[in-house]
C-alpha atoms as a PDB file:
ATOM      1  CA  UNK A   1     126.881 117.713  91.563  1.00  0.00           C
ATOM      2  CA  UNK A   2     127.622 114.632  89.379  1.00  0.00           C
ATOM      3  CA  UNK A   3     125.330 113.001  87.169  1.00  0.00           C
ATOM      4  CA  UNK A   4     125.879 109.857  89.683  1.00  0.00           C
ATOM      5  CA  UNK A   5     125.082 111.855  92.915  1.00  0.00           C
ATOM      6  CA  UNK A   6     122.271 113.275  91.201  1.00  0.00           C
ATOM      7  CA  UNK A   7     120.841 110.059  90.138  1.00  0.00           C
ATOM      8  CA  UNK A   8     121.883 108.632  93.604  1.00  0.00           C
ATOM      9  CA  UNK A   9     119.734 111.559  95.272  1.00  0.00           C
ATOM     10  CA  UNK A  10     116.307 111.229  93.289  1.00  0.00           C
ATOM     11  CA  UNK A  11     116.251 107.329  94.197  1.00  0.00           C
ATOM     12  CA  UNK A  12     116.477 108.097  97.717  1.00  0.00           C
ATOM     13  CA  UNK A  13     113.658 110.477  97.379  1.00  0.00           C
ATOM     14  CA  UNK A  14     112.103 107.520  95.124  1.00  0.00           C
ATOM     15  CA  UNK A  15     112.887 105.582  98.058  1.00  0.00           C
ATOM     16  CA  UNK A  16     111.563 107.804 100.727  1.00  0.00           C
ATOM     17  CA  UNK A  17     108.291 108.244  98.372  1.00  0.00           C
ATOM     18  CA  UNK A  18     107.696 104.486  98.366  1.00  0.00           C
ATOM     19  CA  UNK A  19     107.940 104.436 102.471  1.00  0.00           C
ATOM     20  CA  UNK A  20     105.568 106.492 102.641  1.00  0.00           C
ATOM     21  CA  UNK A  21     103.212 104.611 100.773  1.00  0.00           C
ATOM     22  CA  UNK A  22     104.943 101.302 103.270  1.00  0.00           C
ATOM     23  CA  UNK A  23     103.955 103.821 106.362  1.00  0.00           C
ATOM     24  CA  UNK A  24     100.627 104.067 105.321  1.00  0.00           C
ATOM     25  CA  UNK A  25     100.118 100.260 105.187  1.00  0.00           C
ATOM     26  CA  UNK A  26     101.657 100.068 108.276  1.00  0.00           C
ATOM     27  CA  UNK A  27      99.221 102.610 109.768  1.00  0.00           C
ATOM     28  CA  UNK A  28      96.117 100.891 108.255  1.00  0.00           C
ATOM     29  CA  UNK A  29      97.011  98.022 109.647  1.00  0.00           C
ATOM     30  CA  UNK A  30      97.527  99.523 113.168  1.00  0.00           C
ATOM     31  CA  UNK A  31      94.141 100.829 113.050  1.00  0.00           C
ATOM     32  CA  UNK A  32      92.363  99.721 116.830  1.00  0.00           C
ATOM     33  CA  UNK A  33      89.670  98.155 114.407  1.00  0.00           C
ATOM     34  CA  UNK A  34      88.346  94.935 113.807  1.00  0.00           C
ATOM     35  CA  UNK A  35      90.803  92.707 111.386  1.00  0.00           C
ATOM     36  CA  UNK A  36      88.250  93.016 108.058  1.00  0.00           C
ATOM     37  CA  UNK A  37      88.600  96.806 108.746  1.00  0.00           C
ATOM     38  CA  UNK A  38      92.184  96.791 109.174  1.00  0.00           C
ATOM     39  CA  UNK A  39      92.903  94.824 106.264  1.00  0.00           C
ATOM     40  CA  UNK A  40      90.803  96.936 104.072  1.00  0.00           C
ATOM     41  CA  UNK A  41      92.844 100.185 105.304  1.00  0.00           C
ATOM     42  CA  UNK A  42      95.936  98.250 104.955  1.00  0.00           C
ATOM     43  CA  UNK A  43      94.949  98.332 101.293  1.00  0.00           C
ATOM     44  CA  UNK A  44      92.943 101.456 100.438  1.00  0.00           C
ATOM     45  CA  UNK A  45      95.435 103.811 102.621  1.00  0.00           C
ATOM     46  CA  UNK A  46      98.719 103.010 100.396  1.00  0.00           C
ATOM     47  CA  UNK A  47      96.387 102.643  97.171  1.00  0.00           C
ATOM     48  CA  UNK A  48      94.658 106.667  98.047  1.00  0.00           C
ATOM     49  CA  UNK A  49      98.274 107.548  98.879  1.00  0.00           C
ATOM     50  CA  UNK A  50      99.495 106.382  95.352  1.00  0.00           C
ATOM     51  CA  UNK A  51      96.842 107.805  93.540  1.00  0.00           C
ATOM     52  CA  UNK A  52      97.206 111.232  95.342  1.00  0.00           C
ATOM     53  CA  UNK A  53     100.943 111.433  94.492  1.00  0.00           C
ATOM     54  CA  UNK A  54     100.414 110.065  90.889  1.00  0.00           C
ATOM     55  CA  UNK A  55      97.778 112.725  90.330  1.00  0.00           C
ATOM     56  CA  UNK A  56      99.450 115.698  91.905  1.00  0.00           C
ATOM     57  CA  UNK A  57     102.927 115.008  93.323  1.00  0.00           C
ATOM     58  CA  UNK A  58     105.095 113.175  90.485  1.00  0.00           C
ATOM     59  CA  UNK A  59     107.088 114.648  87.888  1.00  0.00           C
ATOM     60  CA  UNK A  60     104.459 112.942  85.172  1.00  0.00           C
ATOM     61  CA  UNK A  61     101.351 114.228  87.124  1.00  0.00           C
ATOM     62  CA  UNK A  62      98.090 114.373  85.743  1.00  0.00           C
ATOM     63  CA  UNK A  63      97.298 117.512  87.372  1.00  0.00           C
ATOM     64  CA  UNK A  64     100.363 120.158  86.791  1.00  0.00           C
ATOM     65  CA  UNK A  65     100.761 122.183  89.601  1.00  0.00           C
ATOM     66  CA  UNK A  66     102.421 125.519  89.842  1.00  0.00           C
ATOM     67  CA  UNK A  67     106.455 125.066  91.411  1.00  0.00           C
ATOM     68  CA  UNK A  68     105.519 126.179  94.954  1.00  0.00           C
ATOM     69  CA  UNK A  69     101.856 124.218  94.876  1.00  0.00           C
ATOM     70  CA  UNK A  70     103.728 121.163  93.829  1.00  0.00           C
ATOM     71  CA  UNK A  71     106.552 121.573  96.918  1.00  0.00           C
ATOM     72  CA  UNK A  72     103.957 122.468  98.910  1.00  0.00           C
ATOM     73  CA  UNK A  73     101.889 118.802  98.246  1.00  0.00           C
ATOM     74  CA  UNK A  74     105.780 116.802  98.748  1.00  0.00           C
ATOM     75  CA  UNK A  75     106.422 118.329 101.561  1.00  0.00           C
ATOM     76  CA  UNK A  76     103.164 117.377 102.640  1.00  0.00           C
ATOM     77  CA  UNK A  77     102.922 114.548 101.719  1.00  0.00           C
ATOM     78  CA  UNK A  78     106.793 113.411 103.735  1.00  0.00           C
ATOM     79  CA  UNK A  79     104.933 115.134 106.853  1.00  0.00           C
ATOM     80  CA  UNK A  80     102.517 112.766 106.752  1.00  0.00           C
ATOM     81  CA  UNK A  81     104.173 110.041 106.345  1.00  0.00           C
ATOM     82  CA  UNK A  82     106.428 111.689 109.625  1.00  0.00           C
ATOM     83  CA  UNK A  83     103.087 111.952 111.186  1.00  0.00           C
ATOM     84  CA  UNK A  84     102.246 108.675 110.734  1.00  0.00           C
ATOM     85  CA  UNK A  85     105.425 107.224 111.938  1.00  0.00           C
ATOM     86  CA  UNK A  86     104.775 109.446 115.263  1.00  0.00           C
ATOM     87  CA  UNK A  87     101.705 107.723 115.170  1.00  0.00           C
ATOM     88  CA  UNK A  88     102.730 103.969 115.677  1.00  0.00           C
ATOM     89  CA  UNK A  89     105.129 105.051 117.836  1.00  0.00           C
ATOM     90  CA  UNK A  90     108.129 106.034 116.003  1.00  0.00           C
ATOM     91  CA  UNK A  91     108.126 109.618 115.977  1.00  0.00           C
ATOM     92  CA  UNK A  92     112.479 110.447 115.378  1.00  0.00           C
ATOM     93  CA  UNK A  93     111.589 108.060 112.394  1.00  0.00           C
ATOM     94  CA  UNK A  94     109.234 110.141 111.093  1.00  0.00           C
ATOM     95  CA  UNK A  95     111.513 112.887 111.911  1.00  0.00           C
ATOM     96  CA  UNK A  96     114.425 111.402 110.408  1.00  0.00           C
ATOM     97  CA  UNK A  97     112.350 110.813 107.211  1.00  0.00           C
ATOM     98  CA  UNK A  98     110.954 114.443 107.005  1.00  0.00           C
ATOM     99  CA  UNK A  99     114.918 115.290 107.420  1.00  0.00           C
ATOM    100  CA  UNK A 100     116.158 113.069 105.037  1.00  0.00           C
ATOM    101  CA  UNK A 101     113.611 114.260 102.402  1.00  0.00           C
ATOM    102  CA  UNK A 102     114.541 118.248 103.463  1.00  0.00           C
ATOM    103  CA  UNK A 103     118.322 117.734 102.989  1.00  0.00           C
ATOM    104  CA  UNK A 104     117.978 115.457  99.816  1.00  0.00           C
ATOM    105  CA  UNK A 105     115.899 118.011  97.824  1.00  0.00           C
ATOM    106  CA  UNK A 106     117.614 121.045  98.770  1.00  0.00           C
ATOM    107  CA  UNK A 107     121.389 119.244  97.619  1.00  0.00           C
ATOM    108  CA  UNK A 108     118.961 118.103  94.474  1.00  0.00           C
ATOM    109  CA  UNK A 109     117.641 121.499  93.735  1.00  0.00           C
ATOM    110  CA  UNK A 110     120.268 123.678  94.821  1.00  0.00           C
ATOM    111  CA  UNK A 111     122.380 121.674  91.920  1.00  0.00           C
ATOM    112  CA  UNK A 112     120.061 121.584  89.362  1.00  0.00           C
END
């Protein structure tokens, strides 16, 4: 794999990481809640999501996690944000995100 393929690949996932956090939003928002509650999970949803990935999911993560522990939480973590796609109503765009994610990181990590 070229350097520019490579580098193509891990901003899609980069991409598909920050959708997730957009999904979760989304599903906050879609909450059958009164507006002040909506807003508020509008915010804190994305913001817990962020913190969770910073902490455990990113390359620079506070908490180092074993290979398979830390696949484990990204795979996760995409499933979720599948799950919550299937949620609002969109469930082959959560697919299609979960499948994305799948064929990205096995061309990423088959090459690396």
């Amino acid at each position: 794999m070229t350097n520019l393929v490579r580098g193509l690949s891990l901003l899609l996932i980069f991409l598909l990481e920050l959708a997730v956090l957009a999904v979760g939003a989304r599903w906050g928002w879609a909450l059958d809640a009164p507006v002040v509650v909506r807003v508020v999970a509008a915010i804190v949803v994305p913001l817990l999501l962020a913190g969770l990935w910073g902490a455990l999911g990113s390359p620079r993560a506070r908490v180092p996690l074993r290979p398979p522990a830390k696949r484990a939480f990204q795979a996760g973590w995409f499933v979720l944000g599948g799950g919550m796609l299937a949620l609002l109503g969109q469930p082959w765009l959560g697919l299609a995100l979960v499948v994305v994610w799948v064929a990205v990181t096995i061309l990423v990590r088959r090459d690396a």
